[in-house]
PDB file of N, CA and C in Angstrom:
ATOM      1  N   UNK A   1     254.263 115.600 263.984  1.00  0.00           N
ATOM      2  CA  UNK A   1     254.249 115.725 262.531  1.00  0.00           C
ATOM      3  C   UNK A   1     253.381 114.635 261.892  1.00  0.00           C
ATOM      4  N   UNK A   2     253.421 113.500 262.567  1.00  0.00           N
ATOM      5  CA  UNK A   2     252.635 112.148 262.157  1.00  0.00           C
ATOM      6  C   UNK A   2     251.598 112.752 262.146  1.00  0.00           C
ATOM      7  N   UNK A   3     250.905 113.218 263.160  1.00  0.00           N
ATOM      8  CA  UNK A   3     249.631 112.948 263.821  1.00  0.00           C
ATOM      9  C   UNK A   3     248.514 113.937 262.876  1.00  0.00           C
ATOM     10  N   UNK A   4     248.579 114.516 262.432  1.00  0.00           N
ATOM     11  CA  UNK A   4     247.890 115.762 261.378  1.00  0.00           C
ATOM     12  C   UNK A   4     247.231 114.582 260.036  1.00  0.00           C
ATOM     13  N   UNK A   5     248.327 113.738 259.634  1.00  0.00           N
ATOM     14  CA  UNK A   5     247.905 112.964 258.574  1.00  0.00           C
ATOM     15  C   UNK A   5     247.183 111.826 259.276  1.00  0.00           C
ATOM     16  N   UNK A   6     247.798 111.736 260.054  1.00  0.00           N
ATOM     17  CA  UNK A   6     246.963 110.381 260.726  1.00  0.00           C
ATOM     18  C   UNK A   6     245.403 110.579 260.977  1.00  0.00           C
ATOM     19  N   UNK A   7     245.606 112.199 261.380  1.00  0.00           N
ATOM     20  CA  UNK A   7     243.916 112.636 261.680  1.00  0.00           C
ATOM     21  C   UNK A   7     243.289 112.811 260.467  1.00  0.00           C
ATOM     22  N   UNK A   8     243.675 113.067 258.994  1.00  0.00           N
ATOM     23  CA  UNK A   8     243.201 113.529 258.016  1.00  0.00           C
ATOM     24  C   UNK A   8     242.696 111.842 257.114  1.00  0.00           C
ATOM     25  N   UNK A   9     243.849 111.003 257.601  1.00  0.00           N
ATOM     26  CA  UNK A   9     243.579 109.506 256.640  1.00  0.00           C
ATOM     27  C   UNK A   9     242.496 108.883 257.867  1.00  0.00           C
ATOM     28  N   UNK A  10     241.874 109.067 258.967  1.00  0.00           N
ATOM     29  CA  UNK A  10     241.321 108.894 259.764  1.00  0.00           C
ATOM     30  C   UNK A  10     239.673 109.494 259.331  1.00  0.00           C
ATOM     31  N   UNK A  11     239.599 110.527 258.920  1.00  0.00           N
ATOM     32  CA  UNK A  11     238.535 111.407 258.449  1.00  0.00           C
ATOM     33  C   UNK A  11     238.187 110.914 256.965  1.00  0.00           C
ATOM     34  N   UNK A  12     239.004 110.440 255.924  1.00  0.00           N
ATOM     35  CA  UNK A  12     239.348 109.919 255.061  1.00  0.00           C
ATOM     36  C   UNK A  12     238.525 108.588 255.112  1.00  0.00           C
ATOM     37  N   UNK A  13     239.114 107.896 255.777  1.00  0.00           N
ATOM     38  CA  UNK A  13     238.433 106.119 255.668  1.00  0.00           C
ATOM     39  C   UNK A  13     237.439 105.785 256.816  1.00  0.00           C
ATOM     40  N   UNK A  14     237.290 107.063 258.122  1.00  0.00           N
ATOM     41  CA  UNK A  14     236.368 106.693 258.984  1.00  0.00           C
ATOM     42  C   UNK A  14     236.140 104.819 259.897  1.00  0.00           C
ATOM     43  N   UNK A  15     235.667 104.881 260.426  1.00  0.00           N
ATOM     44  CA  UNK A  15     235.489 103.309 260.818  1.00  0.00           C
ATOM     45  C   UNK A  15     236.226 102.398 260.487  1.00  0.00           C
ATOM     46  N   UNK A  16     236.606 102.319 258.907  1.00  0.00           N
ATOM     47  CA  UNK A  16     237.399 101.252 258.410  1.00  0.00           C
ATOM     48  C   UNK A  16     238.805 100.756 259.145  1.00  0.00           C
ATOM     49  N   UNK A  17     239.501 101.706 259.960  1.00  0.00           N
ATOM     50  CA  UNK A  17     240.694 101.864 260.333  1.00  0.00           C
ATOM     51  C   UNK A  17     240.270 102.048 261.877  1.00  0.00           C
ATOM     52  N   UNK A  18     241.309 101.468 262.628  1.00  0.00           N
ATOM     53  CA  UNK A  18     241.685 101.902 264.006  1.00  0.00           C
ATOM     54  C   UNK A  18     242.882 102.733 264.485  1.00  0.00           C
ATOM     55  N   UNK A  19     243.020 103.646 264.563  1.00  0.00           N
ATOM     56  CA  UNK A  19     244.224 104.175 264.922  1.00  0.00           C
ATOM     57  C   UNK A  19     244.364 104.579 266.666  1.00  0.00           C
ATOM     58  N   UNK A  20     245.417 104.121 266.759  1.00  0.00           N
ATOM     59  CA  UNK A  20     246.256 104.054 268.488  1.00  0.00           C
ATOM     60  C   UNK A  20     247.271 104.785 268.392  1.00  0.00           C
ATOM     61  N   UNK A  21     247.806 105.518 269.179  1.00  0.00           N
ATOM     62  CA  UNK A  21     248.867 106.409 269.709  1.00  0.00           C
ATOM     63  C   UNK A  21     249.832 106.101 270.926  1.00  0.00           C
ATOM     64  N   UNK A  22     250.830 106.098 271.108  1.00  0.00           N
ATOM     65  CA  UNK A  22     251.311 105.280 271.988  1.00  0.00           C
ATOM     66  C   UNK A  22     252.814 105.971 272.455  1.00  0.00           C
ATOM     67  N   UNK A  23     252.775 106.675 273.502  1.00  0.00           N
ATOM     68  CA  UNK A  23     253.971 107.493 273.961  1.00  0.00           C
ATOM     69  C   UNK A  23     254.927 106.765 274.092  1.00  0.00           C
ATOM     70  N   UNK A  24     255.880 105.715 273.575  1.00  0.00           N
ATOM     71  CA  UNK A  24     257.224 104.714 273.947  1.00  0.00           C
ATOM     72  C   UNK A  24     258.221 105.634 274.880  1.00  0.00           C
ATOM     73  N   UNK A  25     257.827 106.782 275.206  1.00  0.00           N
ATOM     74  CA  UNK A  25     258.715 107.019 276.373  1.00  0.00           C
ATOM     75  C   UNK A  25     258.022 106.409 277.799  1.00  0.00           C
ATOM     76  N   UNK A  26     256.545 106.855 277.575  1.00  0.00           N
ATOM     77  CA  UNK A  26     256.064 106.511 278.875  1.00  0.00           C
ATOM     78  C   UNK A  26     255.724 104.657 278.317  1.00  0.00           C
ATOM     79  N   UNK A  27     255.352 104.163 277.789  1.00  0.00           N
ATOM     80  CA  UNK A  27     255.022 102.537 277.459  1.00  0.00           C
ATOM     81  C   UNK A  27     256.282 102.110 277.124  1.00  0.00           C
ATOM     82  N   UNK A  28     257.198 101.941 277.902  1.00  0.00           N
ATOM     83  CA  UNK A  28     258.451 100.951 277.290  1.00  0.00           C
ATOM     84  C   UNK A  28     257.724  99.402 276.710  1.00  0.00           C
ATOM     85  N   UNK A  29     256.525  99.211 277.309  1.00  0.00           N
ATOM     86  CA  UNK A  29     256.431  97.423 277.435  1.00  0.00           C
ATOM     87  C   UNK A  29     255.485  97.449 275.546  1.00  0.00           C
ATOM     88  N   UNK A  30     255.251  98.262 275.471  1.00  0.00           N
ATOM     89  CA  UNK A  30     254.398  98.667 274.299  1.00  0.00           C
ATOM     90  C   UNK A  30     255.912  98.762 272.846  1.00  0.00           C
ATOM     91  N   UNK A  31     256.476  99.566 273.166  1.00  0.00           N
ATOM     92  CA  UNK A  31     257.836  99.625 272.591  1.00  0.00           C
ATOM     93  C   UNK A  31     258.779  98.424 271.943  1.00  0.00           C
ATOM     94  N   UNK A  32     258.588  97.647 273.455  1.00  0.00           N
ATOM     95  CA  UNK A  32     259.355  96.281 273.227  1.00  0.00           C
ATOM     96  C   UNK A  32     258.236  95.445 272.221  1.00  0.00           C
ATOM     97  N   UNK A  33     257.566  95.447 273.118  1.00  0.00           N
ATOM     98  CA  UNK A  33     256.460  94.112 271.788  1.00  0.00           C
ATOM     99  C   UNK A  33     256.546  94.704 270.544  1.00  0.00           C
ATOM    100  N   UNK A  34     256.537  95.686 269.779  1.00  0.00           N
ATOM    101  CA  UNK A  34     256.443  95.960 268.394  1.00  0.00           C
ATOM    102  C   UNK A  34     258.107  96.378 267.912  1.00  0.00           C
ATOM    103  N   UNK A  35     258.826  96.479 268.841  1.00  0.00           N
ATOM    104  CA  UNK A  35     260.215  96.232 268.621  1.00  0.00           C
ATOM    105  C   UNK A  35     260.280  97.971 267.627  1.00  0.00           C
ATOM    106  N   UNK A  36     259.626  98.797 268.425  1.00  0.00           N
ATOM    107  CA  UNK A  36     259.967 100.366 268.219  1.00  0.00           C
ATOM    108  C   UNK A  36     261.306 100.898 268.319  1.00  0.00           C
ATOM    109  N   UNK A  37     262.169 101.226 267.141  1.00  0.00           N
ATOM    110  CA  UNK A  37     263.320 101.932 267.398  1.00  0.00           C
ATOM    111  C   UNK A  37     263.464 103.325 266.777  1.00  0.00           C
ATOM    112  N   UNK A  38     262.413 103.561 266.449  1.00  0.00           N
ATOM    113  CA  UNK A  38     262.381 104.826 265.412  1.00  0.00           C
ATOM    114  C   UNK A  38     261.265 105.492 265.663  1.00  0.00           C
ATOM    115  N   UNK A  39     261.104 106.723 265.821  1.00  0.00           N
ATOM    116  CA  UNK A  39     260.267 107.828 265.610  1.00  0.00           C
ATOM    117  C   UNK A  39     259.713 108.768 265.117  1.00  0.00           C
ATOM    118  N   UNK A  40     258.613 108.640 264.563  1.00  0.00           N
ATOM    119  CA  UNK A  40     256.963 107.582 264.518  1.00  0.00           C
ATOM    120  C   UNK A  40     257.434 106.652 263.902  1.00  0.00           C
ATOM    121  N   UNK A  41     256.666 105.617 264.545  1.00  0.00           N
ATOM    122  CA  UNK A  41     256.841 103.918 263.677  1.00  0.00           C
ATOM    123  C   UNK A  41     255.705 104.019 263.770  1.00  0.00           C
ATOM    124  N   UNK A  42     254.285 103.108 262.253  1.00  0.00           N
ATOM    125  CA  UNK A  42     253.389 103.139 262.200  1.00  0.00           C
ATOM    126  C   UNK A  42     253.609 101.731 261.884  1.00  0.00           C
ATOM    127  N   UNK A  43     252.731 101.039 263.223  1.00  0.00           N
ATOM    128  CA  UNK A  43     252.448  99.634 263.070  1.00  0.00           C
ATOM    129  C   UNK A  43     250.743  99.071 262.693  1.00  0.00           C
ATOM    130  N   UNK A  44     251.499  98.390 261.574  1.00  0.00           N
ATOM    131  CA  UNK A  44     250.163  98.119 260.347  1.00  0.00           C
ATOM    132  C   UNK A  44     249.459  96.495 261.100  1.00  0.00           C
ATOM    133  N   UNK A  45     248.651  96.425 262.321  1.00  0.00           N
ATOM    134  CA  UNK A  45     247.762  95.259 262.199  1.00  0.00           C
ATOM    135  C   UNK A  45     246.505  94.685 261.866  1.00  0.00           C
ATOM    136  N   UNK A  46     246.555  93.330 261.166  1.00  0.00           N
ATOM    137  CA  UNK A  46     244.966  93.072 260.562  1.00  0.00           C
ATOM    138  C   UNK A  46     245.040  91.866 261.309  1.00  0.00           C
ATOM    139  N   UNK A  47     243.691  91.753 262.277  1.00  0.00           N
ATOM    140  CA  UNK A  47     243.220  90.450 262.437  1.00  0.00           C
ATOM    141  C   UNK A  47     243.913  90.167 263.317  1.00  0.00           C
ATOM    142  N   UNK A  48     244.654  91.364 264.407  1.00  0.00           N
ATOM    143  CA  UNK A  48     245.180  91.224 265.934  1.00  0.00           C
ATOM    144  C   UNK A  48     246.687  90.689 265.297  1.00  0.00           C
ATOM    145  N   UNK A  49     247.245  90.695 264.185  1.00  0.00           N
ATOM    146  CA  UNK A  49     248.596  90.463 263.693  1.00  0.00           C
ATOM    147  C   UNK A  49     249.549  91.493 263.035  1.00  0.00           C
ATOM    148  N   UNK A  50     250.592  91.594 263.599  1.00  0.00           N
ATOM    149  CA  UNK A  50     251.363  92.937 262.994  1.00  0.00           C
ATOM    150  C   UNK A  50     251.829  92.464 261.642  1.00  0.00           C
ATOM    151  N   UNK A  51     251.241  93.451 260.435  1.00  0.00           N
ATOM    152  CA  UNK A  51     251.872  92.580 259.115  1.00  0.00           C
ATOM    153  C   UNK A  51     252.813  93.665 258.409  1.00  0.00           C
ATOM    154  N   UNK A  52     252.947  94.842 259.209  1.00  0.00           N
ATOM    155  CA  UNK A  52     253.902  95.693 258.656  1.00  0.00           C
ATOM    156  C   UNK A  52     254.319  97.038 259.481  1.00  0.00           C
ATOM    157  N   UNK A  53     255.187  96.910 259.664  1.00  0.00           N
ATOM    158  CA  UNK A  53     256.141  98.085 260.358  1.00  0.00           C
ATOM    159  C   UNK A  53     256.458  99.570 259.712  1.00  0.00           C
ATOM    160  N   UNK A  54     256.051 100.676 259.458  1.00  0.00           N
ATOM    161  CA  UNK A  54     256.756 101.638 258.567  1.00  0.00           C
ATOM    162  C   UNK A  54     257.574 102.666 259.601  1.00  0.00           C
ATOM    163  N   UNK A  55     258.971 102.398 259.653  1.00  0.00           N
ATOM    164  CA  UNK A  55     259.372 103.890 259.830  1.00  0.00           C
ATOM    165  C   UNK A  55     259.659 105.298 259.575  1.00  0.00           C
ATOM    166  N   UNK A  56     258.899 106.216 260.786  1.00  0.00           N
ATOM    167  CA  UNK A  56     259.270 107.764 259.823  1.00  0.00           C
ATOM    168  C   UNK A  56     258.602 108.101 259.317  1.00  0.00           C
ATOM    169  N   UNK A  57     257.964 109.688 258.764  1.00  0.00           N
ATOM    170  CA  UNK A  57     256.786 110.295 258.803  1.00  0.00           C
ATOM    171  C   UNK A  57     256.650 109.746 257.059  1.00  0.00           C
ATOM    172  N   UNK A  58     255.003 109.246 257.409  1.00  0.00           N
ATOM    173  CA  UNK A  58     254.568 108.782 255.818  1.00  0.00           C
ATOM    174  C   UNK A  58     253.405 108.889 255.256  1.00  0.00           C
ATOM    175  N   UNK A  59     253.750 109.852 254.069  1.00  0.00           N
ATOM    176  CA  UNK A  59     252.631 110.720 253.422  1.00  0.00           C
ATOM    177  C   UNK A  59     251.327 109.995 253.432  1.00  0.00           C
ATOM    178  N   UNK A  60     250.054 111.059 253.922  1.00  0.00           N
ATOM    179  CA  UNK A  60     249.058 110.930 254.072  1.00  0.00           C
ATOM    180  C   UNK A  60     248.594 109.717 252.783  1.00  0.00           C
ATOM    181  N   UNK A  61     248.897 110.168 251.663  1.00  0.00           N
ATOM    182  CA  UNK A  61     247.984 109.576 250.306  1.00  0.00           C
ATOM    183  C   UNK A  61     249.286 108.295 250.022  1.00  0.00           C
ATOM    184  N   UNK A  62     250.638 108.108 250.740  1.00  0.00           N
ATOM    185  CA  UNK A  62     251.130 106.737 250.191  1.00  0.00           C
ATOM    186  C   UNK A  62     250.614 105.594 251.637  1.00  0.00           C
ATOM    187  N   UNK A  63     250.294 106.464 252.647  1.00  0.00           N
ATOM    188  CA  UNK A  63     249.475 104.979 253.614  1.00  0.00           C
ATOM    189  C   UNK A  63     248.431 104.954 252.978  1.00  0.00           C
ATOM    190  N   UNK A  64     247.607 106.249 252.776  1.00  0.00           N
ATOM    191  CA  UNK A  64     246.171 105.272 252.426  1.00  0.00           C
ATOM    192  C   UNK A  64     246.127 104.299 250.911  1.00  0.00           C
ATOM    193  N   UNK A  65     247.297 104.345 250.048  1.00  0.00           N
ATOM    194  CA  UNK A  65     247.157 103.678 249.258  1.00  0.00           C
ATOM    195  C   UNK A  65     247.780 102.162 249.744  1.00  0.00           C
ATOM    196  N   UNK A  66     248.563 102.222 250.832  1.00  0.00           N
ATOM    197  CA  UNK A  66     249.166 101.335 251.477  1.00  0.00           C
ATOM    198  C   UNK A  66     247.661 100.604 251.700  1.00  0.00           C
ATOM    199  N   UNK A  67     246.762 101.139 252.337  1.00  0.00           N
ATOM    200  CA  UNK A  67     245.745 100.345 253.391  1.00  0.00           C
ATOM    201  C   UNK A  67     244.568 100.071 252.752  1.00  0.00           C
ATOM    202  N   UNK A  68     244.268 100.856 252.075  1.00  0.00           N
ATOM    203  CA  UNK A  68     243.184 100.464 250.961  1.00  0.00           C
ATOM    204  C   UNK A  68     242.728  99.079 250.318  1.00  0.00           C
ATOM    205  N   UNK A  69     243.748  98.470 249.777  1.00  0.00           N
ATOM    206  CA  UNK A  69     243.714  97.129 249.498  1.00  0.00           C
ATOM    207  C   UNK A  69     242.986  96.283 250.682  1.00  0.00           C
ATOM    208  N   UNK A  70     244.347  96.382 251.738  1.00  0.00           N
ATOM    209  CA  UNK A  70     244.139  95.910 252.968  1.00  0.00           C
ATOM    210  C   UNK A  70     242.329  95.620 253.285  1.00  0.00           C
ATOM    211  N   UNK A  71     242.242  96.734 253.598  1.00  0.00           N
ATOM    212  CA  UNK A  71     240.487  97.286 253.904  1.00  0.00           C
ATOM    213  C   UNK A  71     239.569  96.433 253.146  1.00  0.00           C
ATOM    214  N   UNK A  72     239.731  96.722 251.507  1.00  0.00           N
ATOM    215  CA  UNK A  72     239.113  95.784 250.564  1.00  0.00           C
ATOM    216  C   UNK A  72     238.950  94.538 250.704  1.00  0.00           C
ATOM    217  N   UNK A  73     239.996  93.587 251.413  1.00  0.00           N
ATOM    218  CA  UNK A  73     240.230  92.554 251.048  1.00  0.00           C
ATOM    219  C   UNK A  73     239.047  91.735 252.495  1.00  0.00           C
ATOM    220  N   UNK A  74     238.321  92.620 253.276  1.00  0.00           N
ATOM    221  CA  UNK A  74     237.745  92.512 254.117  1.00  0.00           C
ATOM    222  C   UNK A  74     235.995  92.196 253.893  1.00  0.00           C
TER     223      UNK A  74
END
């Protein structure tokens, strides 16, 4: 259900963004480091630092207003 918006805010901001996918059934060790308990968790990092966690499916146009700034401030 994530993954449709993820591809659309991806097409959306192009380059600006990196997006990773990450099966926590098969990556437990991936799971633990970002301390995943919920499904989809979208982990927000800038500058190799996790600065925000969102759990649970989240509308295409409230991340990209989420990340936008972010991006800008670059």
């Amino acid at each position: 259900m994530q993954t449709p918006i993820l591809e659309e805010l991806k097409e959306k901001l192009g380059e600006q963004v990196e997006i990773r996918k990450v099966d926590v059934d098969q990556d437990m060790e991936a799971a633990m480091k970002y301390g995943i308990r919920v499904v989809p968790t979208l982990v927000i990092e800038k500058n190799g630092q996790v600065i925000q966690k969102l759990e649970g499916v989240t509308r295409a146009d409230a991340l990209e207003q989420y990340l936008k700034p972010l991006i800008e401030e670059e």
